[in-house]
C-alpha atoms as a PDB file:
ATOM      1  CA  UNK A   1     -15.219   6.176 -19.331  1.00  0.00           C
ATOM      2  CA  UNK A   2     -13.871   8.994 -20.566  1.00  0.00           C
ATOM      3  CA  UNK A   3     -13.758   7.567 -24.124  1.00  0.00           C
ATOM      4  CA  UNK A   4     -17.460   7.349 -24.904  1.00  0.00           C
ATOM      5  CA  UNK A   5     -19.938  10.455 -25.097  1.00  0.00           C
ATOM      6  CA  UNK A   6     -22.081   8.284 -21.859  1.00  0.00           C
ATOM      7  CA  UNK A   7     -19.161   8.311 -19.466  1.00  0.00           C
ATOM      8  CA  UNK A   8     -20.277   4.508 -19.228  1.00  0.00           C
ATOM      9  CA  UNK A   9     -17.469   2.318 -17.501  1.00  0.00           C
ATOM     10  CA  UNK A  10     -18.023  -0.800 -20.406  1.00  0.00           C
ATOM     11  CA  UNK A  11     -17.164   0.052 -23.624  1.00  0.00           C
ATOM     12  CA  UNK A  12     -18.835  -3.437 -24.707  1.00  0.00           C
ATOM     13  CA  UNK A  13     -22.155  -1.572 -23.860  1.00  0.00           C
ATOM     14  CA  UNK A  14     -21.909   2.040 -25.200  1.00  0.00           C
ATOM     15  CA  UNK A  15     -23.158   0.859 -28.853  1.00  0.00           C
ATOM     16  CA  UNK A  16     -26.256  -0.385 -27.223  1.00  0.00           C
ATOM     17  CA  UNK A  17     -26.722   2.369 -24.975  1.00  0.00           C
ATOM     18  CA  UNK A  18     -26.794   4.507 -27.651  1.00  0.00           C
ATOM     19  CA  UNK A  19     -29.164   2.953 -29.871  1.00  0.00           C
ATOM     20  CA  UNK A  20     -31.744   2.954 -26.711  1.00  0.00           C
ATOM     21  CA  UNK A  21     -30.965   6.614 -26.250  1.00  0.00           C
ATOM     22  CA  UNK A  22     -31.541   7.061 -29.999  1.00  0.00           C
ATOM     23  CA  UNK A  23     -35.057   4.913 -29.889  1.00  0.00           C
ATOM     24  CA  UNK A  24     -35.365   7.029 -26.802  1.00  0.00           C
ATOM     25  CA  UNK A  25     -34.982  10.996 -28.055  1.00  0.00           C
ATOM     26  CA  UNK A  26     -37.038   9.746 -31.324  1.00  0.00           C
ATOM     27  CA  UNK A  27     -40.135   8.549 -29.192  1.00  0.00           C
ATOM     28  CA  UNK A  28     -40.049  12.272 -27.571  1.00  0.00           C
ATOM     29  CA  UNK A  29     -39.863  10.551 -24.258  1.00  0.00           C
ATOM     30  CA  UNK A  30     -37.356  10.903 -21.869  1.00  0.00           C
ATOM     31  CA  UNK A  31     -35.182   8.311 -18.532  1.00  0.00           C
ATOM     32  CA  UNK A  32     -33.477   9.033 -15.616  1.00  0.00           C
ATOM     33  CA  UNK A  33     -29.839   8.249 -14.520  1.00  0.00           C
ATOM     34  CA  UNK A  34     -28.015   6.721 -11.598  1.00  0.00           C
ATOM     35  CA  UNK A  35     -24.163   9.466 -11.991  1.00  0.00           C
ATOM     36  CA  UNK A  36     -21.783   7.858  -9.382  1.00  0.00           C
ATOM     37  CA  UNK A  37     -18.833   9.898  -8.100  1.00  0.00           C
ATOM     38  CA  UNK A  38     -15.323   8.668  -7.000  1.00  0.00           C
ATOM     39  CA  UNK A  39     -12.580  10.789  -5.496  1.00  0.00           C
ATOM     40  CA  UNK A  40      -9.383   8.881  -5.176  1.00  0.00           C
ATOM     41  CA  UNK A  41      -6.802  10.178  -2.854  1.00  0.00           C
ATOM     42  CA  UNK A  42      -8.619  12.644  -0.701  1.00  0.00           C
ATOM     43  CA  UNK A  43      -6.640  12.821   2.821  1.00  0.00           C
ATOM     44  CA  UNK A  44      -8.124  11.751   6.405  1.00  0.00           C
ATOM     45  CA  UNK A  45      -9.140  14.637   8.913  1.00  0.00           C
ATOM     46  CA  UNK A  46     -11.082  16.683   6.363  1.00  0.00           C
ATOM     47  CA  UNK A  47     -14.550  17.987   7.271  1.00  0.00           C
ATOM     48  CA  UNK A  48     -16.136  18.210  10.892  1.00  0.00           C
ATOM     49  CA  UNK A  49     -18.076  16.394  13.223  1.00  0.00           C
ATOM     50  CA  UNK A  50     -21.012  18.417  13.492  1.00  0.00           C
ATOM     51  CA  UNK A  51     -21.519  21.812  11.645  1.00  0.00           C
ATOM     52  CA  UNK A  52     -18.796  21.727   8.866  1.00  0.00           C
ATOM     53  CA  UNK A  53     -19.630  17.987   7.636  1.00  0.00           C
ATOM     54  CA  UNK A  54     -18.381  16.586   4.448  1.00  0.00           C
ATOM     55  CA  UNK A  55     -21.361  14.445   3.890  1.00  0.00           C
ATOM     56  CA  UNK A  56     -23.526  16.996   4.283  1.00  0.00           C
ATOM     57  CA  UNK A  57     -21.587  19.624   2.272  1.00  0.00           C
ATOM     58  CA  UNK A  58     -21.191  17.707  -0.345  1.00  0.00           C
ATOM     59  CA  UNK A  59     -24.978  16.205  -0.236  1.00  0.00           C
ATOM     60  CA  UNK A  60     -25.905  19.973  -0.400  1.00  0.00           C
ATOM     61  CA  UNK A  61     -23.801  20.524  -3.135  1.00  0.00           C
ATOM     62  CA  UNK A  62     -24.884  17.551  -5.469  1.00  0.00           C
ATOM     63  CA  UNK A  63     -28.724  18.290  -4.550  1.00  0.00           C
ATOM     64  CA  UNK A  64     -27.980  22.153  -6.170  1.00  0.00           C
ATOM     65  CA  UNK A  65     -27.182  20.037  -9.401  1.00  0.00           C
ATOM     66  CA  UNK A  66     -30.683  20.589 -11.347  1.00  0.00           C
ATOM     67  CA  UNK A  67     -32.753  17.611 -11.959  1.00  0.00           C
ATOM     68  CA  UNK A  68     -30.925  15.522  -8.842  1.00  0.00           C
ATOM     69  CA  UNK A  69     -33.544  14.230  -6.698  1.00  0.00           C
ATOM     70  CA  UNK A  70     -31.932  11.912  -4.157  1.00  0.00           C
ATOM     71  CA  UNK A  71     -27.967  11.889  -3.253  1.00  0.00           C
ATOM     72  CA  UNK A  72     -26.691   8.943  -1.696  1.00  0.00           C
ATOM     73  CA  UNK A  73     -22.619   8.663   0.159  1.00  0.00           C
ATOM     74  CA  UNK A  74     -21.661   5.353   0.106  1.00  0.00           C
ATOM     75  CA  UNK A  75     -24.089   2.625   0.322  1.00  0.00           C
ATOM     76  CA  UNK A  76     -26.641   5.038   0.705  1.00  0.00           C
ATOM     77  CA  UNK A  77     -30.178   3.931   1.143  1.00  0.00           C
ATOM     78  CA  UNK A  78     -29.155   0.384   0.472  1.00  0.00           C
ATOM     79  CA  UNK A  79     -28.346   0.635   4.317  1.00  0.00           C
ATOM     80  CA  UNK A  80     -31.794   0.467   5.216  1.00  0.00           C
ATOM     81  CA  UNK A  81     -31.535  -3.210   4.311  1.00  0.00           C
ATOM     82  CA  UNK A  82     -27.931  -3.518   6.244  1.00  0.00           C
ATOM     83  CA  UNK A  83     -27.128  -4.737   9.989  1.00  0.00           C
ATOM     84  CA  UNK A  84     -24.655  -2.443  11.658  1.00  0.00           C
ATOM     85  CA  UNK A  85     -22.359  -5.972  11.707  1.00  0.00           C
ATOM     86  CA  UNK A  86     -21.997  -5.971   7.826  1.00  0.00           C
ATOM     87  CA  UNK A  87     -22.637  -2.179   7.528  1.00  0.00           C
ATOM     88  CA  UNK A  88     -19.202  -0.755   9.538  1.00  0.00           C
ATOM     89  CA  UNK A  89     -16.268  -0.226   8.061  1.00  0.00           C
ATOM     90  CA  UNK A  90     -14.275  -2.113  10.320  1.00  0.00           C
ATOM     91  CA  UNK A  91     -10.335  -1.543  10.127  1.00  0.00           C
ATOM     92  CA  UNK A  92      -6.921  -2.833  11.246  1.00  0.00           C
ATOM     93  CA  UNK A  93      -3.293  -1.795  10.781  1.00  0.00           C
ATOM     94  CA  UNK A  94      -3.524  -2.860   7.159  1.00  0.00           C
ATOM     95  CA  UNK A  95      -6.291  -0.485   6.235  1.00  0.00           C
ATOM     96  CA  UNK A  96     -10.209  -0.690   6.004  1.00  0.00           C
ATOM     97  CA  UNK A  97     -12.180  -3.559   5.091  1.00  0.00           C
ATOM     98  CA  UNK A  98     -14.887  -2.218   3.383  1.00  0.00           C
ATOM     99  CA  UNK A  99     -16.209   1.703   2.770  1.00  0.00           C
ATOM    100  CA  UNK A 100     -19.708   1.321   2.913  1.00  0.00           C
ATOM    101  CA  UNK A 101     -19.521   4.547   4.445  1.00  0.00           C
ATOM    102  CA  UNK A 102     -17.960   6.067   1.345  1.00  0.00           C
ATOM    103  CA  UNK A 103     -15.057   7.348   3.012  1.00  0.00           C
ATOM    104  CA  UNK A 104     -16.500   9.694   5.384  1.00  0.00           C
ATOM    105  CA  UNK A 105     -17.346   8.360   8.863  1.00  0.00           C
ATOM    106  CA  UNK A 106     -18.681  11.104  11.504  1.00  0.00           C
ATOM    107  CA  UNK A 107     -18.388  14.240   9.181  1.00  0.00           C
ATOM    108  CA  UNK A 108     -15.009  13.212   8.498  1.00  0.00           C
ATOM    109  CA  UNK A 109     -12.901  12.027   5.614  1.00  0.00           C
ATOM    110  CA  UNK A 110     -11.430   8.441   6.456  1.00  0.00           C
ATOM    111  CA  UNK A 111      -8.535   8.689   3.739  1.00  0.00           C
ATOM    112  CA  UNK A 112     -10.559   6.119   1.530  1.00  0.00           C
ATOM    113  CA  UNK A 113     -12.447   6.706  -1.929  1.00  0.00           C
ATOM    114  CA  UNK A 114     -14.929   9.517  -1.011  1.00  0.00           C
ATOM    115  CA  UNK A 115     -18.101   8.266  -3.086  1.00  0.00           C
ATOM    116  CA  UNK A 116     -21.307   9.644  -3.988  1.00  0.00           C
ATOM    117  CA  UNK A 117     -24.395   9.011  -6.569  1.00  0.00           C
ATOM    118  CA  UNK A 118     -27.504  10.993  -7.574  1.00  0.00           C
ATOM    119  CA  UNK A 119     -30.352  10.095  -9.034  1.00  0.00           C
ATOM    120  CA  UNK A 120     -31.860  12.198 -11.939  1.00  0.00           C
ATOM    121  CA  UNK A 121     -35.322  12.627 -12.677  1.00  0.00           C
ATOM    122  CA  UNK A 122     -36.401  12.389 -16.115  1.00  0.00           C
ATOM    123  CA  UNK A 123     -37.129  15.469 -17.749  1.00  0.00           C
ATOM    124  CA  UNK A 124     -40.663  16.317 -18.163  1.00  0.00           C
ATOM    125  CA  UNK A 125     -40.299  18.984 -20.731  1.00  0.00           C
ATOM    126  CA  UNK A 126     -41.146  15.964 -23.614  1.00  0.00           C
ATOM    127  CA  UNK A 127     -42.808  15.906 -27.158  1.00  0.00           C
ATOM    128  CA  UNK A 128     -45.090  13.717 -25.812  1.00  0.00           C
ATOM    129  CA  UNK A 129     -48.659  15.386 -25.024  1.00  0.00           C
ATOM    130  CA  UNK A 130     -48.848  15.768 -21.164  1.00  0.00           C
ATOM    131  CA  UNK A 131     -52.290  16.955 -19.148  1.00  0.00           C
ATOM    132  CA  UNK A 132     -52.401  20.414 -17.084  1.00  0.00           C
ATOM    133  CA  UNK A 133     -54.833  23.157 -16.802  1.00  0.00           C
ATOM    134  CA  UNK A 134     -54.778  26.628 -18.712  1.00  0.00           C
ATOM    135  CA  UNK A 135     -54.334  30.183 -16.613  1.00  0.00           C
ATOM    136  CA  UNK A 136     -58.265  30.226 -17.018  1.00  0.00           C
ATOM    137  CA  UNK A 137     -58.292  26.714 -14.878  1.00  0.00           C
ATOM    138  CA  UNK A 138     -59.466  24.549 -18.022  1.00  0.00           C
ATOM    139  CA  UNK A 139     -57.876  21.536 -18.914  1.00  0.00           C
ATOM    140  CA  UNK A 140     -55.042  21.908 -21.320  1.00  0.00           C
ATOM    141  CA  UNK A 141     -52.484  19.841 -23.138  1.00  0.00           C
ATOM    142  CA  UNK A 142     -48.548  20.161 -22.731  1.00  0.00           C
ATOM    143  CA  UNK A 143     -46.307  19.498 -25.722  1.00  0.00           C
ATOM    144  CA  UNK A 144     -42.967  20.935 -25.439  1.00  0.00           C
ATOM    145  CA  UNK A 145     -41.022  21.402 -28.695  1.00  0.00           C
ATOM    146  CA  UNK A 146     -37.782  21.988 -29.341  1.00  0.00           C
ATOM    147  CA  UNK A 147     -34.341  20.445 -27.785  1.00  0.00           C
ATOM    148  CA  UNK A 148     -35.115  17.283 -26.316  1.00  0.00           C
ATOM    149  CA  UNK A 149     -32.868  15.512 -23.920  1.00  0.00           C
ATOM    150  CA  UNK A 150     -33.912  11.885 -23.723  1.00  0.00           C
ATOM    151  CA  UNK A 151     -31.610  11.723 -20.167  1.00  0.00           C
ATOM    152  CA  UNK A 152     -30.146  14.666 -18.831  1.00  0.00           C
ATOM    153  CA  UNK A 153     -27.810  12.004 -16.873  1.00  0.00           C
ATOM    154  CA  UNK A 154     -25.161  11.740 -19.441  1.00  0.00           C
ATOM    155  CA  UNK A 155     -24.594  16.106 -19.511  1.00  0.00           C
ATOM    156  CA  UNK A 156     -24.341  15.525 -15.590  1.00  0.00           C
ATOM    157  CA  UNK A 157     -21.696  13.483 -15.477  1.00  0.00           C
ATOM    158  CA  UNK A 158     -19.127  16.062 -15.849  1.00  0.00           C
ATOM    159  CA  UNK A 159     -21.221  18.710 -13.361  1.00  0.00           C
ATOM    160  CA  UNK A 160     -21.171  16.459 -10.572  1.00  0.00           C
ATOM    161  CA  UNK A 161     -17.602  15.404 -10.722  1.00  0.00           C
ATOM    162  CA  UNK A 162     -16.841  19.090 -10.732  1.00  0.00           C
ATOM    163  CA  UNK A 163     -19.551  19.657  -8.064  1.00  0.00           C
ATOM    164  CA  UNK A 164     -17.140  17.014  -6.309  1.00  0.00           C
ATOM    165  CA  UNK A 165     -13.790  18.419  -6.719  1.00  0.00           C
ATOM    166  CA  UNK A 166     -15.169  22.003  -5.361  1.00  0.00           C
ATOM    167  CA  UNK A 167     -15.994  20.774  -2.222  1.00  0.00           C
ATOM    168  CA  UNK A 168     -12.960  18.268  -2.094  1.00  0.00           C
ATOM    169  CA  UNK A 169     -11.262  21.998  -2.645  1.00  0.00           C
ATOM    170  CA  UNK A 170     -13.356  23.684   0.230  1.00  0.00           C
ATOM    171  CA  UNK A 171     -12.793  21.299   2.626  1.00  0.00           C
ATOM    172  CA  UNK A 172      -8.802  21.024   1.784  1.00  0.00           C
ATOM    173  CA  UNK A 173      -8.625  24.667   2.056  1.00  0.00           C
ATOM    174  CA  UNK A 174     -10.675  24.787   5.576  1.00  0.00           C
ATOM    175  CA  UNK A 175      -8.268  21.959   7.089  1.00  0.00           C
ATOM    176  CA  UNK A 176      -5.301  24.181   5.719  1.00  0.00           C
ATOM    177  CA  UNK A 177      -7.082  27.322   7.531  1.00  0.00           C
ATOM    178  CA  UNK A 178      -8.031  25.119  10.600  1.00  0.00           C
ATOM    179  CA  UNK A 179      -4.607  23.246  10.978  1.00  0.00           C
ATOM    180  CA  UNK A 180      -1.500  25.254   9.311  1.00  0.00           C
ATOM    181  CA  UNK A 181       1.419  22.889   8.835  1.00  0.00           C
ATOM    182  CA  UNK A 182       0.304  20.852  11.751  1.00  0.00           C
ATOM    183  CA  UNK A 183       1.708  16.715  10.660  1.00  0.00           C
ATOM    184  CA  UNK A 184      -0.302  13.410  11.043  1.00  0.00           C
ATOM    185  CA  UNK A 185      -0.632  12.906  14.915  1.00  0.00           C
ATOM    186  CA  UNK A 186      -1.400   9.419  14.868  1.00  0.00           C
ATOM    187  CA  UNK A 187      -0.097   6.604  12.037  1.00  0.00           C
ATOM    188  CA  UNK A 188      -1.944   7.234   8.568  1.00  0.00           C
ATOM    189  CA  UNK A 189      -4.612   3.615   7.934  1.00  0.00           C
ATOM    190  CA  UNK A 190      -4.670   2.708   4.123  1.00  0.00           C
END
């Protein structure tokens, strides 16, 4: 991913991607993206149950990003299609079997991937002639020149991982605050 100027995870595809994102900027239109977000390695215990959540921390934080217009941790809003049977993360000495929850559960990290995706709108700021209406209240037309970004997806790639990563950073330095040099209590679940 880190190869390619789309961050896209098969190489096989970036040529193509980029020849729609050409066909793309030259039509003066623009698309939105799907960014998804993987943390690897992030502890158990951090966040809170109520005030202080990681889920909703870090849903506030990717929703600052400009252009985001949904957030989703873990499955998201594919759990509106879910039972609770195949939804929970169910676990066992051996670890979890699933992380539909993206690694949070209750406010709190679960010591599993945290994950998170946003969805970007499109920009409207296009070459293509859009209707509004004039300070006067008349009917005008919208063409906005200049530097056109057929998918403003692909520059937030690298913002939302860092949106990540700061509050991954927050949290880690709250549980230091909140627990000092206090050890695992209870047997650490892969």
């Amino acid at each position: 991913m880190e190869q390619n100027p789309f961050f896209w995870p098969d190489a096989a595809q970036v040529a193509e991607l980029e020849k729609a994102m050409d066909a793309l900027r030259k039509s003066g239109d623009s698309v939105g993206a799907r960014v998804n977000v993987v943390a690897d390695g992030v502890p158990p215990g951090w966040g809170e149950p109520i005030y202080g959540k990681l889920d909703g921390d870090l849903a506030s934080a990717l929703m600052s990003i400009n252009a985001v217009k949904g957030v989703e941790i873990g499955d998201g809003f594919a759990a509106v299609t879910q039972h609770g049977s195949e939804h929970r993360d169910e676990m066992s000495m051996q670890g979890f079997a699933s992380n539909h929850a993206g690694g949070i559960l209750g406010g709190i990290s679960t010591g599993q991937p945290v994950t998170a995706s946003i969805v970007l709108k499109p920009t409207s700021s296009i070459l293509i002639p859009g209707h509004s209406v004039n300070l006067a209240g008349e009917p005008a037309e919208v063409v906005t020149k200049g530097r056109h970004d057929p998918c403003v997806g692909i520059r937030a790639t690298p913002i939302a991982e860092a949106m990540m990563a700061l509050v991954l950073m927050d949290h880690a330095l709250r549980h230091r605050a909140q627990c000092g040099d206090v050890g695992d209590i209870t047997p650490r679940i892969p």
